[in-house]
PDB file of N, CA and C in Angstrom:
ATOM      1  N   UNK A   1     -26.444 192.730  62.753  1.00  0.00           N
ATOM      2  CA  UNK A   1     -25.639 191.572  62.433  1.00  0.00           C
ATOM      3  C   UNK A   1     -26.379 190.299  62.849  1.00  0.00           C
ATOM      4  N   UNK A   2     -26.186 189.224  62.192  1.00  0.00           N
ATOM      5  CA  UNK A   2     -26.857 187.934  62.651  1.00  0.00           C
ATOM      6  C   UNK A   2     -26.360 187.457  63.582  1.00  0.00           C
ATOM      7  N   UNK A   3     -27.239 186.757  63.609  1.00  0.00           N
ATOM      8  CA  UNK A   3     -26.250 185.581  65.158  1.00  0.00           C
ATOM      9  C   UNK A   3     -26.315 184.682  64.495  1.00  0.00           C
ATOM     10  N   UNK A   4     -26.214 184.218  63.609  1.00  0.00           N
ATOM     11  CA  UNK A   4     -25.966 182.909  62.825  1.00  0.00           C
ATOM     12  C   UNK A   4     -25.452 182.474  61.800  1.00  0.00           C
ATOM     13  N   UNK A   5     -25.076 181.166  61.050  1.00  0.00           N
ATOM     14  CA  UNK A   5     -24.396 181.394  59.763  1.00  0.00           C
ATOM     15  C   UNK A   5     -25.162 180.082  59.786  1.00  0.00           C
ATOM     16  N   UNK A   6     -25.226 179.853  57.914  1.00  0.00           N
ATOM     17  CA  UNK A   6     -26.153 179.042  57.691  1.00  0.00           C
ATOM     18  C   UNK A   6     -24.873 177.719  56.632  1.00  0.00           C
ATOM     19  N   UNK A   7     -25.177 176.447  56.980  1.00  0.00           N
ATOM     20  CA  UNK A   7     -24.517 176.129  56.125  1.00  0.00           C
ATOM     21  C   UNK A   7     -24.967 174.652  55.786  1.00  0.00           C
ATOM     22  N   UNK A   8     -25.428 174.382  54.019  1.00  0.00           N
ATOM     23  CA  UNK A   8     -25.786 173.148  53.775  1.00  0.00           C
ATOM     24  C   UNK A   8     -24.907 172.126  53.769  1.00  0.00           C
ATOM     25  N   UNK A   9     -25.689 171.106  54.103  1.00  0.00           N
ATOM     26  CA  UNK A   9     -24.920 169.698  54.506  1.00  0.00           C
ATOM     27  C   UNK A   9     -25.347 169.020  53.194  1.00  0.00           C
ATOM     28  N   UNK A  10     -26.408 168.501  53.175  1.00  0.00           N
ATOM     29  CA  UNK A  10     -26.769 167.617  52.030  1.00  0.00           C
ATOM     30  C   UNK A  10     -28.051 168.482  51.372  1.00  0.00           C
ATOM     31  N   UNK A  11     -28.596 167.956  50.382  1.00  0.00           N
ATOM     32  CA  UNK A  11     -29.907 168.356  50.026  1.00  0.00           C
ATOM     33  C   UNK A  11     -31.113 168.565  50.660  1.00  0.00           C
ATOM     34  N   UNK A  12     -31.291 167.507  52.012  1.00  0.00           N
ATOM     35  CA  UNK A  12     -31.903 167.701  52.626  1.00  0.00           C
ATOM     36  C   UNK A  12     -31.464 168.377  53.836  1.00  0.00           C
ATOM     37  N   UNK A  13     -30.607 168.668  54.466  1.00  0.00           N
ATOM     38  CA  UNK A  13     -29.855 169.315  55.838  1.00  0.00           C
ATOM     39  C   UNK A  13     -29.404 170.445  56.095  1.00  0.00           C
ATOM     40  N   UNK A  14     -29.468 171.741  56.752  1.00  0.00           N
ATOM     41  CA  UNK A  14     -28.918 173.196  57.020  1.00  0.00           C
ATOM     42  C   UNK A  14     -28.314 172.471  58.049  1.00  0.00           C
ATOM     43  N   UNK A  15     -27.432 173.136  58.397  1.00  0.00           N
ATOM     44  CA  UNK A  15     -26.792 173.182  59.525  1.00  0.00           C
ATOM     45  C   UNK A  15     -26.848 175.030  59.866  1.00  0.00           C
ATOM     46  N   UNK A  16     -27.508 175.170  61.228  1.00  0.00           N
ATOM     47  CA  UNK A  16     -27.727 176.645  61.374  1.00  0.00           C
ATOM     48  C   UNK A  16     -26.564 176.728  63.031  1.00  0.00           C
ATOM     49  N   UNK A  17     -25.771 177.610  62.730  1.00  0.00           N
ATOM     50  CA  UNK A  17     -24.646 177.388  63.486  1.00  0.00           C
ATOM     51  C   UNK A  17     -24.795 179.023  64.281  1.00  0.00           C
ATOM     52  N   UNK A  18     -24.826 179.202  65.581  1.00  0.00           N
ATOM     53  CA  UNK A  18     -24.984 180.003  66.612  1.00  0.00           C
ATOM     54  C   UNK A  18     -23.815 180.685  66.603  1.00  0.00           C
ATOM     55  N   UNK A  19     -23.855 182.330  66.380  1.00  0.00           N
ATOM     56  CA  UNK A  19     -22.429 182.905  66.176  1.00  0.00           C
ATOM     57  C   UNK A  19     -22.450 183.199  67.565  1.00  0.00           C
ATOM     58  N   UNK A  20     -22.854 183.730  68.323  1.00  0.00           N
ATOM     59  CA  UNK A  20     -22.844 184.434  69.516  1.00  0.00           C
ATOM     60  C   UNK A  20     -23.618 183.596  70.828  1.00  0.00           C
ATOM     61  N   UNK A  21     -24.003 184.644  71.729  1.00  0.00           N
ATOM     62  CA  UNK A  21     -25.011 183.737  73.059  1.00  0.00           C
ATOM     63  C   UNK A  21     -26.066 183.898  72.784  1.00  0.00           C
ATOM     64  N   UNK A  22     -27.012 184.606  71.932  1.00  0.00           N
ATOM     65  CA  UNK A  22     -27.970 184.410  71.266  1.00  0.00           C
ATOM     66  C   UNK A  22     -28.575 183.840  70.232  1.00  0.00           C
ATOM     67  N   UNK A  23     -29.819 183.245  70.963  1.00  0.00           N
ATOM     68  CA  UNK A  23     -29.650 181.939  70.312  1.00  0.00           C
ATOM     69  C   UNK A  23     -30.744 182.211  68.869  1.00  0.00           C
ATOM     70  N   UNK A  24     -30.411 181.637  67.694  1.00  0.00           N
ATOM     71  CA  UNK A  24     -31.336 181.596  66.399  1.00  0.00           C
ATOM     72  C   UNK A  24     -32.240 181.338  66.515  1.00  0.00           C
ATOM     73  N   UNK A  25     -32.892 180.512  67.344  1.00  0.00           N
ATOM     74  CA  UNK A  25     -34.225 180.134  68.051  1.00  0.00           C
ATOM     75  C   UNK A  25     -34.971 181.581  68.180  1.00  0.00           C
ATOM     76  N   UNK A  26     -34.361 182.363  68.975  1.00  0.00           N
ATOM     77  CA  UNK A  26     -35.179 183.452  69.376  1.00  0.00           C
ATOM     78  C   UNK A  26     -35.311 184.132  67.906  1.00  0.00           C
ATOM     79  N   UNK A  27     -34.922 183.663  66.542  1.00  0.00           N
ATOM     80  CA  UNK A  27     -34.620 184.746  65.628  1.00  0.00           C
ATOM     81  C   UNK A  27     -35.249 183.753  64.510  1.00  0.00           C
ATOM     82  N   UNK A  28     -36.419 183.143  64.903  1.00  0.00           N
ATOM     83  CA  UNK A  28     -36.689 182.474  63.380  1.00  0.00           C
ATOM     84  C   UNK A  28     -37.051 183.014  62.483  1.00  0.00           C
ATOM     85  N   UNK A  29     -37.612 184.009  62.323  1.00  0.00           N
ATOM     86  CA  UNK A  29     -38.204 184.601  61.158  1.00  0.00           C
ATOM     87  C   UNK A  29     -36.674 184.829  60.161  1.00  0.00           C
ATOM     88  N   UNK A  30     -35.737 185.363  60.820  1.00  0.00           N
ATOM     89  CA  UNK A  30     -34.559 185.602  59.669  1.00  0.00           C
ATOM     90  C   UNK A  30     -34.393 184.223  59.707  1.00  0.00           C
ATOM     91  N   UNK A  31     -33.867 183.227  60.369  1.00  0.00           N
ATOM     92  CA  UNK A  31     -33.714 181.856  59.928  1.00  0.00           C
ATOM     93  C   UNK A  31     -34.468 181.400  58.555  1.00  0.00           C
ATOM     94  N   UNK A  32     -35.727 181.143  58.911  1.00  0.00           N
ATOM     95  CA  UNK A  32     -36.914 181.425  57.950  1.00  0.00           C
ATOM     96  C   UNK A  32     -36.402 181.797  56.371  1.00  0.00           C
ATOM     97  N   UNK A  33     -35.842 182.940  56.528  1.00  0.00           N
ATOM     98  CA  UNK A  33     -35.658 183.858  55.399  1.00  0.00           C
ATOM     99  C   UNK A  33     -34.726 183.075  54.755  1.00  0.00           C
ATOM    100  N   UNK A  34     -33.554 182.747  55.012  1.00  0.00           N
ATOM    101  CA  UNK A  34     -32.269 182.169  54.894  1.00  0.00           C
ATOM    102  C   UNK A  34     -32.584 180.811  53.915  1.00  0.00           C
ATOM    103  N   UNK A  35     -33.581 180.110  54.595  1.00  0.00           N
ATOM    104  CA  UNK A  35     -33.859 178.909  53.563  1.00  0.00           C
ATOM    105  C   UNK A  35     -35.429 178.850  53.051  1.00  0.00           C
ATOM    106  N   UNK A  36     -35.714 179.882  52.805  1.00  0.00           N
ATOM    107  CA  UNK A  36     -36.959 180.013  52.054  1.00  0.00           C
ATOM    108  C   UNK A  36     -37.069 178.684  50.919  1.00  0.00           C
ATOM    109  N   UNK A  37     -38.248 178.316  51.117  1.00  0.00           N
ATOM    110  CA  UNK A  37     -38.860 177.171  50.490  1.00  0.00           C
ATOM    111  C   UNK A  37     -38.151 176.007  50.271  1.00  0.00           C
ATOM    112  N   UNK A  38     -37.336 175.491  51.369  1.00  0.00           N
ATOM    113  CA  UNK A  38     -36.623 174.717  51.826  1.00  0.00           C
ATOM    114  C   UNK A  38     -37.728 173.445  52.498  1.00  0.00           C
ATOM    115  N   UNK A  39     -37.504 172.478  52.056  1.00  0.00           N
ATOM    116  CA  UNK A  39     -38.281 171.391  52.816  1.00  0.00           C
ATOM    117  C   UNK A  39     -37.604 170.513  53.310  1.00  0.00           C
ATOM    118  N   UNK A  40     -37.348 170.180  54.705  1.00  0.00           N
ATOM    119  CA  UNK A  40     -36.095 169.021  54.968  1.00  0.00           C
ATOM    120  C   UNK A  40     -35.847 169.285  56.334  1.00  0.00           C
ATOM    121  N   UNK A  41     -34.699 169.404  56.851  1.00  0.00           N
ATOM    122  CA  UNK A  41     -34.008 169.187  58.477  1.00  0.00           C
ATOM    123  C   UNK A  41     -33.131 170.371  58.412  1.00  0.00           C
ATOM    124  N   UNK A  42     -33.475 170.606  59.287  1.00  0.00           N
ATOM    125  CA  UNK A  42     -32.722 171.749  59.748  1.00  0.00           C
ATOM    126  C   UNK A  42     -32.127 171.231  61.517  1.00  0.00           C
ATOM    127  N   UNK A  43     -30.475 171.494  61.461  1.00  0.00           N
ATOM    128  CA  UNK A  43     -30.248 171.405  62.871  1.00  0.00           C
ATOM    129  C   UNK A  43     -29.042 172.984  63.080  1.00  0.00           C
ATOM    130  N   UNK A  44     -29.577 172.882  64.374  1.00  0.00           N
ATOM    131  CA  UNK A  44     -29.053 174.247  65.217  1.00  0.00           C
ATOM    132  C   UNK A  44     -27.780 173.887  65.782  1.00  0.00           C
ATOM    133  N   UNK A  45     -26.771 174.455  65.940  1.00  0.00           N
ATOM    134  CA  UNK A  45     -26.003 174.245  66.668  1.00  0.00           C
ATOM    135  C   UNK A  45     -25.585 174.975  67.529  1.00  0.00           C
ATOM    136  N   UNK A  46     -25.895 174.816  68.551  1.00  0.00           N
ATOM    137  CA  UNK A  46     -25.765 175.607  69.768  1.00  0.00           C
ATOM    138  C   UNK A  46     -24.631 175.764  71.002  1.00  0.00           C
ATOM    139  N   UNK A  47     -23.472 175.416  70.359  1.00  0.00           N
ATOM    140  CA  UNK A  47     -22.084 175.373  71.120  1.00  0.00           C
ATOM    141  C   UNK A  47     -21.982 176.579  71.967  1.00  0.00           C
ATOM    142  N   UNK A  48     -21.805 177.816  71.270  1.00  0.00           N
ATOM    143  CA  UNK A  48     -21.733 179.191  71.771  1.00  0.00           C
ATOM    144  C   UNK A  48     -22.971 179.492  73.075  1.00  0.00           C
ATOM    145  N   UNK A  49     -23.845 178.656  72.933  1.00  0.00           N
ATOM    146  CA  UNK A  49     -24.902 178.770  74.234  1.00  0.00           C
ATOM    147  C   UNK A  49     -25.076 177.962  74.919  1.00  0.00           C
ATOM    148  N   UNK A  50     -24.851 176.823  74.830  1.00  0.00           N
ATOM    149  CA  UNK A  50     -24.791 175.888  75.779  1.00  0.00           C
ATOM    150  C   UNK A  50     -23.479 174.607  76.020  1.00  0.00           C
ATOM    151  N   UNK A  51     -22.568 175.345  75.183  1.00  0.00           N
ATOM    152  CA  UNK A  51     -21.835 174.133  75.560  1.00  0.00           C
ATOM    153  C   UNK A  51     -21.475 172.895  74.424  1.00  0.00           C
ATOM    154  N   UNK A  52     -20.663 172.397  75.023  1.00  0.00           N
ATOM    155  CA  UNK A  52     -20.950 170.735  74.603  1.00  0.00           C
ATOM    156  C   UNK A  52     -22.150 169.500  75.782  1.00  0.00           C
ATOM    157  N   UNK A  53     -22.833 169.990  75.982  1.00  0.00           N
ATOM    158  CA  UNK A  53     -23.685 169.681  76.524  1.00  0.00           C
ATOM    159  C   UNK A  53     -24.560 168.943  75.982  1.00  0.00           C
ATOM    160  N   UNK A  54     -25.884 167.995  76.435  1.00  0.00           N
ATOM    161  CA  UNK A  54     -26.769 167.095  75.194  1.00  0.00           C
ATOM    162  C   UNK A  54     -27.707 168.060  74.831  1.00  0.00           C
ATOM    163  N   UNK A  55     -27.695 169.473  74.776  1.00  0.00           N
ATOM    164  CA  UNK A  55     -28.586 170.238  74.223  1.00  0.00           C
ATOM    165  C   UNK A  55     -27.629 170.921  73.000  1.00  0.00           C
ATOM    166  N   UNK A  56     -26.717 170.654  72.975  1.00  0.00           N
ATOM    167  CA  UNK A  56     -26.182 171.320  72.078  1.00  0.00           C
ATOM    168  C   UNK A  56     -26.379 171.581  70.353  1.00  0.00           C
ATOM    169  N   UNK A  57     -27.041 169.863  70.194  1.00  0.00           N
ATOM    170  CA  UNK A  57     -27.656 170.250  68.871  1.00  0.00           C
ATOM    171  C   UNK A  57     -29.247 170.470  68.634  1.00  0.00           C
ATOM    172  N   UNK A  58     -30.030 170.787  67.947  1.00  0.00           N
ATOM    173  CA  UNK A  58     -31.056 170.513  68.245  1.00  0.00           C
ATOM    174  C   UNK A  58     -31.858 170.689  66.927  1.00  0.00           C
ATOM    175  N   UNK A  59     -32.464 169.748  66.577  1.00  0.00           N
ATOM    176  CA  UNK A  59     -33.436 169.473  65.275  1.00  0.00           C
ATOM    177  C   UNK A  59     -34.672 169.947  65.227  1.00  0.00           C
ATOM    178  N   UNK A  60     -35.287 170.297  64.088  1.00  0.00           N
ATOM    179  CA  UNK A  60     -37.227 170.929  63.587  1.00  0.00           C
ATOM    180  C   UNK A  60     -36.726 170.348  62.101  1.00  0.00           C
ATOM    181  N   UNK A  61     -37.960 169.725  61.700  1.00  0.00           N
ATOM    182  CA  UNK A  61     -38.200 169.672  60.368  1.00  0.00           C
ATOM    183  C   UNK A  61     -39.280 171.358  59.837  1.00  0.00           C
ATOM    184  N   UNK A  62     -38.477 171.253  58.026  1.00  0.00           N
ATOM    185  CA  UNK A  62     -38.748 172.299  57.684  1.00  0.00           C
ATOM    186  C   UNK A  62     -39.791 171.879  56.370  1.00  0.00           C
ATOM    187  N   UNK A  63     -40.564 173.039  56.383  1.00  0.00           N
ATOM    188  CA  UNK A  63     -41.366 172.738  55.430  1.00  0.00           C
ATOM    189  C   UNK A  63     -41.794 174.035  54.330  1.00  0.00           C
ATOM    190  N   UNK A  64     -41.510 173.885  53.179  1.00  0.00           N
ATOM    191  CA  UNK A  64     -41.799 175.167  52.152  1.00  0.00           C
ATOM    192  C   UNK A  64     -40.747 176.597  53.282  1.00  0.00           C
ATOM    193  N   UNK A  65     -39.727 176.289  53.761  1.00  0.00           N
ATOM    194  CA  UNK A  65     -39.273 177.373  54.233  1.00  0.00           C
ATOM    195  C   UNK A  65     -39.672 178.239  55.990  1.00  0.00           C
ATOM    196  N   UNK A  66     -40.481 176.859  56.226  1.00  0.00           N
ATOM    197  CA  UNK A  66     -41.205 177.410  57.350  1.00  0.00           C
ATOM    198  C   UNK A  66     -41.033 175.895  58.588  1.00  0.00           C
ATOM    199  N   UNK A  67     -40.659 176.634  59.598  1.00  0.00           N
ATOM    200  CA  UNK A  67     -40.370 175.763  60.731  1.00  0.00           C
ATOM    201  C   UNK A  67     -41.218 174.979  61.485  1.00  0.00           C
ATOM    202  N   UNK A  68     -41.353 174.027  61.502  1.00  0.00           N
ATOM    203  CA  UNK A  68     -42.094 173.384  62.464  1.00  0.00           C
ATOM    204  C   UNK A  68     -41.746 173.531  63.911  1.00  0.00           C
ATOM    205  N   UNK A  69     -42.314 174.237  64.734  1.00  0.00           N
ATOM    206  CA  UNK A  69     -41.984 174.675  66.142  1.00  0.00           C
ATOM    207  C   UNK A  69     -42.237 173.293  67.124  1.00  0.00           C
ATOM    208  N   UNK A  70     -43.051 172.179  66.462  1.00  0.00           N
ATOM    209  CA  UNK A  70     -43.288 171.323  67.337  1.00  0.00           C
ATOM    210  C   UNK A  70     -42.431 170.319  67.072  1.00  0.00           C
ATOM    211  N   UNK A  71     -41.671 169.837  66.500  1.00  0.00           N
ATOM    212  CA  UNK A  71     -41.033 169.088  65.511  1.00  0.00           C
ATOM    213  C   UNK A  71     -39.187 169.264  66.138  1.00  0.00           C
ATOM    214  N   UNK A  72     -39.233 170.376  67.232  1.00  0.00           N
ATOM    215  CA  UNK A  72     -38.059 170.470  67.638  1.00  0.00           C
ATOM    216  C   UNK A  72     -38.133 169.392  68.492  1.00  0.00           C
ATOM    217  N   UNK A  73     -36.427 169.093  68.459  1.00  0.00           N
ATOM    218  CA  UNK A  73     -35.800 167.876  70.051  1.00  0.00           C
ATOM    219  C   UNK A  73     -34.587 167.838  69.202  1.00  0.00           C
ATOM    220  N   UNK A  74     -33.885 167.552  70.678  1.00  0.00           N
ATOM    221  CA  UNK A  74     -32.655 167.024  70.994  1.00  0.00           C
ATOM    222  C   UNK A  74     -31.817 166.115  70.224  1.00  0.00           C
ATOM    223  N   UNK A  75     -31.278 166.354  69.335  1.00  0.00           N
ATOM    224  CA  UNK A  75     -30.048 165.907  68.029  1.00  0.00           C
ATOM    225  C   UNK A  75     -29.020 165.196  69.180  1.00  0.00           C
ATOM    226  N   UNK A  76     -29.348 163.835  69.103  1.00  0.00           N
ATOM    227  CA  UNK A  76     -28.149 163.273  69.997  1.00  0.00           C
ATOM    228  C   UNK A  76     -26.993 162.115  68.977  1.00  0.00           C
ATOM    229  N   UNK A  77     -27.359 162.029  68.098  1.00  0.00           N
ATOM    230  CA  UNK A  77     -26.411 161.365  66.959  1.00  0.00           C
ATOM    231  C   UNK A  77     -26.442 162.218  65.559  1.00  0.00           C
ATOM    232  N   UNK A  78     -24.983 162.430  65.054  1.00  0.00           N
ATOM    233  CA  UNK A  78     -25.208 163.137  64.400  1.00  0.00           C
ATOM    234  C   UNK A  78     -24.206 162.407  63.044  1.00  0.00           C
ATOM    235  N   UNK A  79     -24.831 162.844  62.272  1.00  0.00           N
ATOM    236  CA  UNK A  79     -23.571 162.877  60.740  1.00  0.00           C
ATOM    237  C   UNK A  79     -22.413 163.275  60.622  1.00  0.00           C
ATOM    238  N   UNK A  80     -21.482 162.208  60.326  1.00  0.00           N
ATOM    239  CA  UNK A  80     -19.919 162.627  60.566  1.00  0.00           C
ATOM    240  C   UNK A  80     -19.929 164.280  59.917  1.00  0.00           C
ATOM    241  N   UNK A  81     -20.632 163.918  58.488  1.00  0.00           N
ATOM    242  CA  UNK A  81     -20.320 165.546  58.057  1.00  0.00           C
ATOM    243  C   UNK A  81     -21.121 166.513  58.670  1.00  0.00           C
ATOM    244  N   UNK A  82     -21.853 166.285  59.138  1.00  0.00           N
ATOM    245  CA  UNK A  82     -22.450 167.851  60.267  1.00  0.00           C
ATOM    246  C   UNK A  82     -21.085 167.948  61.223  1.00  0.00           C
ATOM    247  N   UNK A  83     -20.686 166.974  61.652  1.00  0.00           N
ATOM    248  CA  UNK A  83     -19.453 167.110  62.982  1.00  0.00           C
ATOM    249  C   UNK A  83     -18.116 168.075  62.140  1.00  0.00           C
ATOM    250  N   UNK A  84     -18.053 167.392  60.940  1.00  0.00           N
ATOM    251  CA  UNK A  84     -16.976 168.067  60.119  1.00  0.00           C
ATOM    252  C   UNK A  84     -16.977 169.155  59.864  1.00  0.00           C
ATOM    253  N   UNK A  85     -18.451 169.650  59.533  1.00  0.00           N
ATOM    254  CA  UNK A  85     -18.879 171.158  59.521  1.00  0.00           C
ATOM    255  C   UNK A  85     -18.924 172.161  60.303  1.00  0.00           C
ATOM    256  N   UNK A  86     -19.072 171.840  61.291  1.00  0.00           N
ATOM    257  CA  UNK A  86     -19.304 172.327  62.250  1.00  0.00           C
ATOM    258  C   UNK A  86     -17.991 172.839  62.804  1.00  0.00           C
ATOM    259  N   UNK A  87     -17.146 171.655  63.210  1.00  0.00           N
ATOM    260  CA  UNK A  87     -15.690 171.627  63.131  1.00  0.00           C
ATOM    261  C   UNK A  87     -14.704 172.936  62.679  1.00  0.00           C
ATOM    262  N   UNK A  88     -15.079 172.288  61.342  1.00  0.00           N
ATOM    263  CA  UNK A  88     -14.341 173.475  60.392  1.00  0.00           C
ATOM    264  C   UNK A  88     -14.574 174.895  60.647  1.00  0.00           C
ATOM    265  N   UNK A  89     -15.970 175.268  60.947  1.00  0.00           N
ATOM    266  CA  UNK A  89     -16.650 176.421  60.883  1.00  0.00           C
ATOM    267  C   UNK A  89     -15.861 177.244  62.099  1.00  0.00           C
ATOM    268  N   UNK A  90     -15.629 176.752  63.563  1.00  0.00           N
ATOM    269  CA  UNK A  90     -15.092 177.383  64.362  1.00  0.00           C
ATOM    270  C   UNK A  90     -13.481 176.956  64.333  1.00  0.00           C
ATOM    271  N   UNK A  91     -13.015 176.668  63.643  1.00  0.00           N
ATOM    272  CA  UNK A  91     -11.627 176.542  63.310  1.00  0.00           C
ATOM    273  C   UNK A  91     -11.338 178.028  62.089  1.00  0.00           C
ATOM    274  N   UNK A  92     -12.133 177.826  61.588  1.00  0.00           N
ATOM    275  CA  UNK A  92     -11.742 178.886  60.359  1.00  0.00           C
ATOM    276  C   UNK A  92     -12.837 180.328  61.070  1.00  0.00           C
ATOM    277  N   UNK A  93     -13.243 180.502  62.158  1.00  0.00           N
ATOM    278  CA  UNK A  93     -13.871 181.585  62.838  1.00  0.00           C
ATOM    279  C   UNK A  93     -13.728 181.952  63.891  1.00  0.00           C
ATOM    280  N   UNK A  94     -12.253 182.178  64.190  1.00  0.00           N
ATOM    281  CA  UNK A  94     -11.416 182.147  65.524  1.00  0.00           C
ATOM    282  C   UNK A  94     -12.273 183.335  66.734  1.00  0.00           C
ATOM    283  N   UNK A  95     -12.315 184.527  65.884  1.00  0.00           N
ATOM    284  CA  UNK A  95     -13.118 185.759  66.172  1.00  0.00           C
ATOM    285  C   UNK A  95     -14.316 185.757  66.903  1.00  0.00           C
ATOM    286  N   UNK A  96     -15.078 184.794  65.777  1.00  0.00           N
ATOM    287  CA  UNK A  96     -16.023 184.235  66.860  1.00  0.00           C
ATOM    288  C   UNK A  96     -16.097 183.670  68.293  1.00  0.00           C
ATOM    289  N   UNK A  97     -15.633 182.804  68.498  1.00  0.00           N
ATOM    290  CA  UNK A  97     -14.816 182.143  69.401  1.00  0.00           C
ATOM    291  C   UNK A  97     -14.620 183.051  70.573  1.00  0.00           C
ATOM    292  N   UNK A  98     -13.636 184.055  70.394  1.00  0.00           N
ATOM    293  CA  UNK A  98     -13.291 185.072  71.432  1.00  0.00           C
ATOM    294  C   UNK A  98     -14.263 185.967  71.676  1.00  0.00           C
ATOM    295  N   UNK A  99     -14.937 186.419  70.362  1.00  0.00           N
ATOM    296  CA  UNK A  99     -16.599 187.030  71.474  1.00  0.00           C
ATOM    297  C   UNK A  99     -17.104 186.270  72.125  1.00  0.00           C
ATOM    298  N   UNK A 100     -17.090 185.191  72.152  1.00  0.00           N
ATOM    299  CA  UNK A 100     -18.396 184.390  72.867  1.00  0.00           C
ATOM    300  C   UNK A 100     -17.779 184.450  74.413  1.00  0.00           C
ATOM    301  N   UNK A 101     -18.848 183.637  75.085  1.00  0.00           N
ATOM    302  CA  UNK A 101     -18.983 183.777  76.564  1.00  0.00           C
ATOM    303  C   UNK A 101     -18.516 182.111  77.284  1.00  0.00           C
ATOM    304  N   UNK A 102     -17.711 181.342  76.092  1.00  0.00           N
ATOM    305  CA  UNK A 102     -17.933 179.935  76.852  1.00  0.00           C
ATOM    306  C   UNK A 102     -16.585 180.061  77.159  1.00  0.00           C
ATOM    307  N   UNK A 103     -16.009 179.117  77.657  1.00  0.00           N
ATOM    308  CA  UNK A 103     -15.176 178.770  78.745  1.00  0.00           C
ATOM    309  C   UNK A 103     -13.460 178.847  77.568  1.00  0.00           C
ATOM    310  N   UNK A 104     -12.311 179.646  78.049  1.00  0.00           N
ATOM    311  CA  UNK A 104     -11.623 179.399  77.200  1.00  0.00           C
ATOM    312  C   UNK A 104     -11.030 178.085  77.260  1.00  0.00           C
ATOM    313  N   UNK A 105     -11.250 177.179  77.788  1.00  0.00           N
ATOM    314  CA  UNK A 105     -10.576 175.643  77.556  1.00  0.00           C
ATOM    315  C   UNK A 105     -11.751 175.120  76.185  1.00  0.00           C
ATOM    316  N   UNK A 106     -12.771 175.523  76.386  1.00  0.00           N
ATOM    317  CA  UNK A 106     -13.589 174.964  74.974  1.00  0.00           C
ATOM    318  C   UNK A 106     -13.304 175.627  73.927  1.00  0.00           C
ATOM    319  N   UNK A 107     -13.178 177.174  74.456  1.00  0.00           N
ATOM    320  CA  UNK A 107     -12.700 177.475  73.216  1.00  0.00           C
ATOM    321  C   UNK A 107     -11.011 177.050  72.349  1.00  0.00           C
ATOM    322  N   UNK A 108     -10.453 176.589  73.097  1.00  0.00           N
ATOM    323  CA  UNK A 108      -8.963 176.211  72.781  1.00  0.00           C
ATOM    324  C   UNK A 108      -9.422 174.730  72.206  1.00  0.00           C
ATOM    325  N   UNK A 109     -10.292 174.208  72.540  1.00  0.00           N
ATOM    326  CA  UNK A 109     -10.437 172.720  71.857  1.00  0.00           C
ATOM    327  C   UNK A 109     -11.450 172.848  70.567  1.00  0.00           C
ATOM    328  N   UNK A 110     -12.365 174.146  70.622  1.00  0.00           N
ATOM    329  CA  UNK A 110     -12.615 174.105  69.453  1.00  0.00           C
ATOM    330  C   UNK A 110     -12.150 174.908  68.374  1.00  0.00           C
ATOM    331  N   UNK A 111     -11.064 175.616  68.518  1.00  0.00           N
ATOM    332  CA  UNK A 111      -9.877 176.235  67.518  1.00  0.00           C
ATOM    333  C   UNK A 111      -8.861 175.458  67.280  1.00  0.00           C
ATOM    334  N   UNK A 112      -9.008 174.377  67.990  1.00  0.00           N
ATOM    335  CA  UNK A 112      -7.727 172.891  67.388  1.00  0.00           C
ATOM    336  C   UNK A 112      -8.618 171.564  66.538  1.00  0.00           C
ATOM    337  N   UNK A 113      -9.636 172.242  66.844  1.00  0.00           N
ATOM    338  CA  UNK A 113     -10.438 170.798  66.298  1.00  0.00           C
ATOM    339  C   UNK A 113     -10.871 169.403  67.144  1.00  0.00           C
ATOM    340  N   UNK A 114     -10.331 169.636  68.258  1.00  0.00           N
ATOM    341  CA  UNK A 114     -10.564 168.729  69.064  1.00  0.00           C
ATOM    342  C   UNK A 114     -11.780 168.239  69.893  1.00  0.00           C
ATOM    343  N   UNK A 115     -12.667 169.088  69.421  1.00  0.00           N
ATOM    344  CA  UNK A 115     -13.827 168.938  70.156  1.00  0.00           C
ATOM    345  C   UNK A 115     -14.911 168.973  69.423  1.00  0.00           C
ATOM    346  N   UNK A 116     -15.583 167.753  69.003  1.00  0.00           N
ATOM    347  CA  UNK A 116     -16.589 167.300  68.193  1.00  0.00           C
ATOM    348  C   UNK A 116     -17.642 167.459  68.708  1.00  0.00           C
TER     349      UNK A 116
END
């Protein structure tokens, strides 16, 4: 099973969203796979592993489908619609939520939507 779900924002943007405590990072090659010959931004979202914390999002530009490993850092402003997406994603993935390992007060704010 993946640890991730992949979901486009704009033409240029994935949003790669962390199902579990393992993180997609450790799993680029399937990432990789997912947006084959994709050129653009890719951001991670890393709630399920770290939190709402300032690591939580985190950016690489992509190129022909292939990651730039150096090109990663710290996503500290983001696009209302990545927030919306993101949003939605653990609102409508409750399941998720309850496997994970984070704190149930985050998880109660991010099954109401309350936590951007």
């Amino acid at each position: 099973m993946k640890n991730f779900a992949v979901k486009k924002i704009h033409n240029n943007i994935y949003l790669i969203i962390a199902t579990s405590y393992d993180s997609p990072i450790n799993n680029l090659d399937e990432v990789e796979s997912e947006i084959s010959g994709y050129t653009g931004i890719v951001i991670f979202d890393l709630t399920l592993i770290n939190g709402t914390n300032s690591n939580r999002y985190l950016e690489a530009e992509v190129l022909d489908g292939k990651i730039d490993l150096k090109s990663f850092k710290i996503k500290k402003e983001l696009d209302d619609t990545v927030n919306e997406v993101s949003k939605r994603f653990f609102q409508n993935n409750e399941e998720i939520l309850e496997r994970s390992t984070i704190t149930n007060s985050l998880k109660f704010l991010l099954k109401t939507g309350k936590c951007i």
